[in-house]
PDB file of N, CA and C in Angstrom:
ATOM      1  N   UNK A   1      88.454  89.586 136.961  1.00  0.00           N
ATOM      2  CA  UNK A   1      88.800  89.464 135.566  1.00  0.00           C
ATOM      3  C   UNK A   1      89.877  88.385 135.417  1.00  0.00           C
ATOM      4  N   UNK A   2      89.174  87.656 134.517  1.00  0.00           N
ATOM      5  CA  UNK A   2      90.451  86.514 134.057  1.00  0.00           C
ATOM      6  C   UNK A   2      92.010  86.857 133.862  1.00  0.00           C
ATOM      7  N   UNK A   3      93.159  86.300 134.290  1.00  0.00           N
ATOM      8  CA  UNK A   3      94.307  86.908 133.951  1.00  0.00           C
ATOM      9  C   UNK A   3      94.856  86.232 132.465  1.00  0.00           C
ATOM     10  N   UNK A   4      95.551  87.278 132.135  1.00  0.00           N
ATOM     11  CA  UNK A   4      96.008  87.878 131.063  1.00  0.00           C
ATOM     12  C   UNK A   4      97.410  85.694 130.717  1.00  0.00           C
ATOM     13  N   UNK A   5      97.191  84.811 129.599  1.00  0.00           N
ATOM     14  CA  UNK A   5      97.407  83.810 128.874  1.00  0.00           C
ATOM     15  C   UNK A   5      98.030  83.814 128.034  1.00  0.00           C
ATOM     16  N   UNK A   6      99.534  83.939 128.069  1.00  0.00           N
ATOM     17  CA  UNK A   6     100.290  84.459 127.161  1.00  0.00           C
ATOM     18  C   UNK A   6      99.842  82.720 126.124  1.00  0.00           C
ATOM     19  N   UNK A   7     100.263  81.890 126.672  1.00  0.00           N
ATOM     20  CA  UNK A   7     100.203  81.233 126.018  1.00  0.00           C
ATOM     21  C   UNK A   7      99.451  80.384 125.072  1.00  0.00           C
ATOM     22  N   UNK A   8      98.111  81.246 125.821  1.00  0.00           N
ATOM     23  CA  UNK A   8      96.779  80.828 124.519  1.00  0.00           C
ATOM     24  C   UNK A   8      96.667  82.011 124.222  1.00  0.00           C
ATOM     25  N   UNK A   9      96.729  82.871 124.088  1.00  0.00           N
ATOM     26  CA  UNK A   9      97.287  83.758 122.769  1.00  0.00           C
ATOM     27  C   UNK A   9      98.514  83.117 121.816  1.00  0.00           C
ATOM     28  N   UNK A  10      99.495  82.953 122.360  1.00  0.00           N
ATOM     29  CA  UNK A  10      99.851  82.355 121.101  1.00  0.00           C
ATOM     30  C   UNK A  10     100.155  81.494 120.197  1.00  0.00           C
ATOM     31  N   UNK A  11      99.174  80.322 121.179  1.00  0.00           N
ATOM     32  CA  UNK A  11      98.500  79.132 120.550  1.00  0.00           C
ATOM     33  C   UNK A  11      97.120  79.959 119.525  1.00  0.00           C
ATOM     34  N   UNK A  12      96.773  81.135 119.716  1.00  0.00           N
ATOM     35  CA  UNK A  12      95.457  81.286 119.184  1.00  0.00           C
ATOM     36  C   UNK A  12      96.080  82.095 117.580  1.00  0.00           C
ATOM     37  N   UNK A  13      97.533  83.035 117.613  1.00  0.00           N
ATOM     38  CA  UNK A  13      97.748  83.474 116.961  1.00  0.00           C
ATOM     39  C   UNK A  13      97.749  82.057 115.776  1.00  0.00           C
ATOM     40  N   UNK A  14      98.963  81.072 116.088  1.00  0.00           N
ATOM     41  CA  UNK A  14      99.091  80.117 115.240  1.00  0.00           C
ATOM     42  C   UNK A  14      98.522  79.946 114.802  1.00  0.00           C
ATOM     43  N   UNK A  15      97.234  79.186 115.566  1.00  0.00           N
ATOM     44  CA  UNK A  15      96.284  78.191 114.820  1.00  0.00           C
ATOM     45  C   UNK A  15      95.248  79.660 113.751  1.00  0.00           C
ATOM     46  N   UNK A  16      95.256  80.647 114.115  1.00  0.00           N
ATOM     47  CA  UNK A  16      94.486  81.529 113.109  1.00  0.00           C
ATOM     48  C   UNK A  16      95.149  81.739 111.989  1.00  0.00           C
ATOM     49  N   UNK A  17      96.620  81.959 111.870  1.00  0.00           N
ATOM     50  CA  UNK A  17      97.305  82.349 110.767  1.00  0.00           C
ATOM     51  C   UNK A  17      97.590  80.991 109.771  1.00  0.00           C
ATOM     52  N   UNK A  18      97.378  79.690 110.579  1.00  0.00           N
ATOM     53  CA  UNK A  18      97.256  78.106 110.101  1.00  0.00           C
ATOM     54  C   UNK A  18      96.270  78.294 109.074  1.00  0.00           C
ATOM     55  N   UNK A  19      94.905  78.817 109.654  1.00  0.00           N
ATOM     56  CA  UNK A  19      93.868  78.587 109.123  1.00  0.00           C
ATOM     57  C   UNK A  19      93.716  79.619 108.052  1.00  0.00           C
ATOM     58  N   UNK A  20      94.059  81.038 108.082  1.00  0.00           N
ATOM     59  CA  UNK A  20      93.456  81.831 107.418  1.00  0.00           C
ATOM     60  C   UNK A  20      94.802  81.446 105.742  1.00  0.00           C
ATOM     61  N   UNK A  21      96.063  81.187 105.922  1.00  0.00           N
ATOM     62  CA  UNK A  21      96.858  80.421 105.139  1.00  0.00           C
ATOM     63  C   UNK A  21      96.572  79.482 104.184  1.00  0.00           C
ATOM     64  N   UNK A  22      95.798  78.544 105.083  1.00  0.00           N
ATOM     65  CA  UNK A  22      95.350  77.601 104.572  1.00  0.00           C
ATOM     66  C   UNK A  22      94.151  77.486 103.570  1.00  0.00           C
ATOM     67  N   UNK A  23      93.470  78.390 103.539  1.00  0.00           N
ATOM     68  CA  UNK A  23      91.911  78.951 102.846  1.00  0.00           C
ATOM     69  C   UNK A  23      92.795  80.137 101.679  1.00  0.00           C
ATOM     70  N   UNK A  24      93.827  80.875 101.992  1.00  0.00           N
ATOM     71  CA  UNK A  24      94.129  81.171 100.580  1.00  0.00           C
ATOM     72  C   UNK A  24      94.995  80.491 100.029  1.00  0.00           C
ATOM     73  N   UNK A  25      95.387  79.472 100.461  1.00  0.00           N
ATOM     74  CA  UNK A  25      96.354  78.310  99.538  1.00  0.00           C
ATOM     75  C   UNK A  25      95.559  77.752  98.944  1.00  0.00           C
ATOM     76  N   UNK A  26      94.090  77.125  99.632  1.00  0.00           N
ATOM     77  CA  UNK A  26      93.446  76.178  98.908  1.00  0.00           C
ATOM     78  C   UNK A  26      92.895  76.714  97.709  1.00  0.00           C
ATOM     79  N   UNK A  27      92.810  78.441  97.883  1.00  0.00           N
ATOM     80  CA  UNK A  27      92.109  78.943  96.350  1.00  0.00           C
ATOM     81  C   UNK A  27      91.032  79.262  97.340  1.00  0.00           C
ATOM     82  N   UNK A  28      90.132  78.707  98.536  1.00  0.00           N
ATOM     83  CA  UNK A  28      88.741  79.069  98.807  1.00  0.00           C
ATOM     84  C   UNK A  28      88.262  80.070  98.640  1.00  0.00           C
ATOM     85  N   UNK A  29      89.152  81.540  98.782  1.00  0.00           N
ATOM     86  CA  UNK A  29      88.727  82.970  98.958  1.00  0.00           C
ATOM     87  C   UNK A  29      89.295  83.789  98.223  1.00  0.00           C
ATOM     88  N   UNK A  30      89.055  83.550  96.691  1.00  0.00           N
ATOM     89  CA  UNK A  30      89.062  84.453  95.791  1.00  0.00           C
ATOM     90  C   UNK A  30      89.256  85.835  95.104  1.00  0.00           C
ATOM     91  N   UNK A  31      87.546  85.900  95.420  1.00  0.00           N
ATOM     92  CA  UNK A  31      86.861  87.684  95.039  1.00  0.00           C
ATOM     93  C   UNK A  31      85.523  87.414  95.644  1.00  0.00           C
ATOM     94  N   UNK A  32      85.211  88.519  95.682  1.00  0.00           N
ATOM     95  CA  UNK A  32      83.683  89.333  96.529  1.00  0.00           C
ATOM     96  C   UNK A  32      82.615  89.878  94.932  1.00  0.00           C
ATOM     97  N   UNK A  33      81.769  89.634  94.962  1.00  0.00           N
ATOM     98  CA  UNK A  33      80.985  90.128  93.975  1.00  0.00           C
ATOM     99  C   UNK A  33      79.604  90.922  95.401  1.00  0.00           C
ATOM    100  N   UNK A  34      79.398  91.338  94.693  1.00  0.00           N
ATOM    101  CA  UNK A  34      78.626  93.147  94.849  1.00  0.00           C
ATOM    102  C   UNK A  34      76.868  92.789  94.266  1.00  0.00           C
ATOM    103  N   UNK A  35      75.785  92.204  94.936  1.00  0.00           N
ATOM    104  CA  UNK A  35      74.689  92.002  94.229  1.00  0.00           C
ATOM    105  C   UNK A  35      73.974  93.078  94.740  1.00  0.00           C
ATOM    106  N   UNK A  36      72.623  93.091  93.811  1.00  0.00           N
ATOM    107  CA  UNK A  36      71.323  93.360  94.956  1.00  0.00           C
ATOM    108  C   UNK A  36      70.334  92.780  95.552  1.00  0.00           C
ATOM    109  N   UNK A  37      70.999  92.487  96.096  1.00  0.00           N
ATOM    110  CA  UNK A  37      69.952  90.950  97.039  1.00  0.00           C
ATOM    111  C   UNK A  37      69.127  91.647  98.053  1.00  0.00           C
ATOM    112  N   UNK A  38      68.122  91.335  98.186  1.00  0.00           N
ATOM    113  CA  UNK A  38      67.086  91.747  99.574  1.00  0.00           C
ATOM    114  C   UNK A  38      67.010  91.179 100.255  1.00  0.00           C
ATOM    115  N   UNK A  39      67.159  91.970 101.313  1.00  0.00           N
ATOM    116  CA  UNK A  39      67.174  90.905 102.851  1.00  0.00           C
ATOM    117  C   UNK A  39      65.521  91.030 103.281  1.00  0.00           C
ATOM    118  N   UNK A  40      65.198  90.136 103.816  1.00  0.00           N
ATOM    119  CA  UNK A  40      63.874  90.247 104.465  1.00  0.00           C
ATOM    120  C   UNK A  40      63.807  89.591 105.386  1.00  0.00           C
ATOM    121  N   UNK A  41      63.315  90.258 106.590  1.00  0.00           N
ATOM    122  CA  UNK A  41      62.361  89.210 108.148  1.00  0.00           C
ATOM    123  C   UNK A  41      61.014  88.983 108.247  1.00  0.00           C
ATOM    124  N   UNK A  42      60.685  87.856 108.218  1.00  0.00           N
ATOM    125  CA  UNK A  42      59.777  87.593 108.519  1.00  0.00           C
ATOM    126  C   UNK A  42      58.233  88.515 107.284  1.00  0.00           C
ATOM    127  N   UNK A  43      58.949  88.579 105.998  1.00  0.00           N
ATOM    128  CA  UNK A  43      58.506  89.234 105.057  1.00  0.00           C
ATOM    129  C   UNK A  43      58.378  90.479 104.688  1.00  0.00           C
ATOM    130  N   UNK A  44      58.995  91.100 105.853  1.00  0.00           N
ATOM    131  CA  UNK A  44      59.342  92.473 105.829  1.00  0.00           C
ATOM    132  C   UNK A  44      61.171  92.678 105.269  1.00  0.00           C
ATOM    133  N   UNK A  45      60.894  93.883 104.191  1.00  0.00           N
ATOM    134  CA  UNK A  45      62.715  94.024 103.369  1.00  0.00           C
ATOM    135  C   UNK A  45      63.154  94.541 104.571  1.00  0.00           C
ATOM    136  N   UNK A  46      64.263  94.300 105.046  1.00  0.00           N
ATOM    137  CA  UNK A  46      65.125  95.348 106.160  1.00  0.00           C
ATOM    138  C   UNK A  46      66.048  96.099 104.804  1.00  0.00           C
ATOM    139  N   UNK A  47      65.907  97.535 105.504  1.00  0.00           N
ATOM    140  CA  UNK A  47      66.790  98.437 104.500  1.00  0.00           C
ATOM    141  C   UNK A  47      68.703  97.876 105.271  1.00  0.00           C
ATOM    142  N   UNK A  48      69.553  97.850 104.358  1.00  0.00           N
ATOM    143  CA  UNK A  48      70.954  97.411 105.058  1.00  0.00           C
ATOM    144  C   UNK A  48      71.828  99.054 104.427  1.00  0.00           C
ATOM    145  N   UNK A  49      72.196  99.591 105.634  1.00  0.00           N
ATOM    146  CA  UNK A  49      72.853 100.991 105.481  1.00  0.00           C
ATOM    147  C   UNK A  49      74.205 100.835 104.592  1.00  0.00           C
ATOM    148  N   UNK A  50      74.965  99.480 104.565  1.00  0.00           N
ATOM    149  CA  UNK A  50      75.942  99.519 104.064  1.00  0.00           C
ATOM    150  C   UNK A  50      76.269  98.009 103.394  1.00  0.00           C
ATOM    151  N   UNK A  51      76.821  98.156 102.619  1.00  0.00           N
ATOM    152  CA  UNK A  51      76.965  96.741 101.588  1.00  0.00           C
ATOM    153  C   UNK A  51      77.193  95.304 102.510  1.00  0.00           C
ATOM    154  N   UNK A  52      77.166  94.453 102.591  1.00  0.00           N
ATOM    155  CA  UNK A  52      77.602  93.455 103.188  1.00  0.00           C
ATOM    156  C   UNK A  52      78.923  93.342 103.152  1.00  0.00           C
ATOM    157  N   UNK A  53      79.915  93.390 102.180  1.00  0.00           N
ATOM    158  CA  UNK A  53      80.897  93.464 101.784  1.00  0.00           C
ATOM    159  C   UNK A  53      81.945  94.703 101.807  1.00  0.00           C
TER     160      UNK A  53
END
């Protein structure tokens, strides 16, 4: 097993909290709206047990 990288962990924390910062500063991520959309494979509906959201 790979050993334990303190320091890309917390190169990984940064750059995630950079990014996820950065997407609600820009406005990108808002609100969630709730449809009823059908999923289908290959023309068959797949039933989805729980909302996407």
């Amino acid at each position: 097993m790979k050993k334990f990288d303190v320091k890309s962990f917390a190169a990984g924390v940064v750059f995630g909290t950079v990014g996820i910062s950065t997407a609600f500063a820009a406005g990108g991520i808002q609100s969630a709206i709730v449809s009823d959309v059908k999923v289908t494979l290959n023309g068959a509906a797949l039933p989805l047990a729980k909302p996407l959201i």
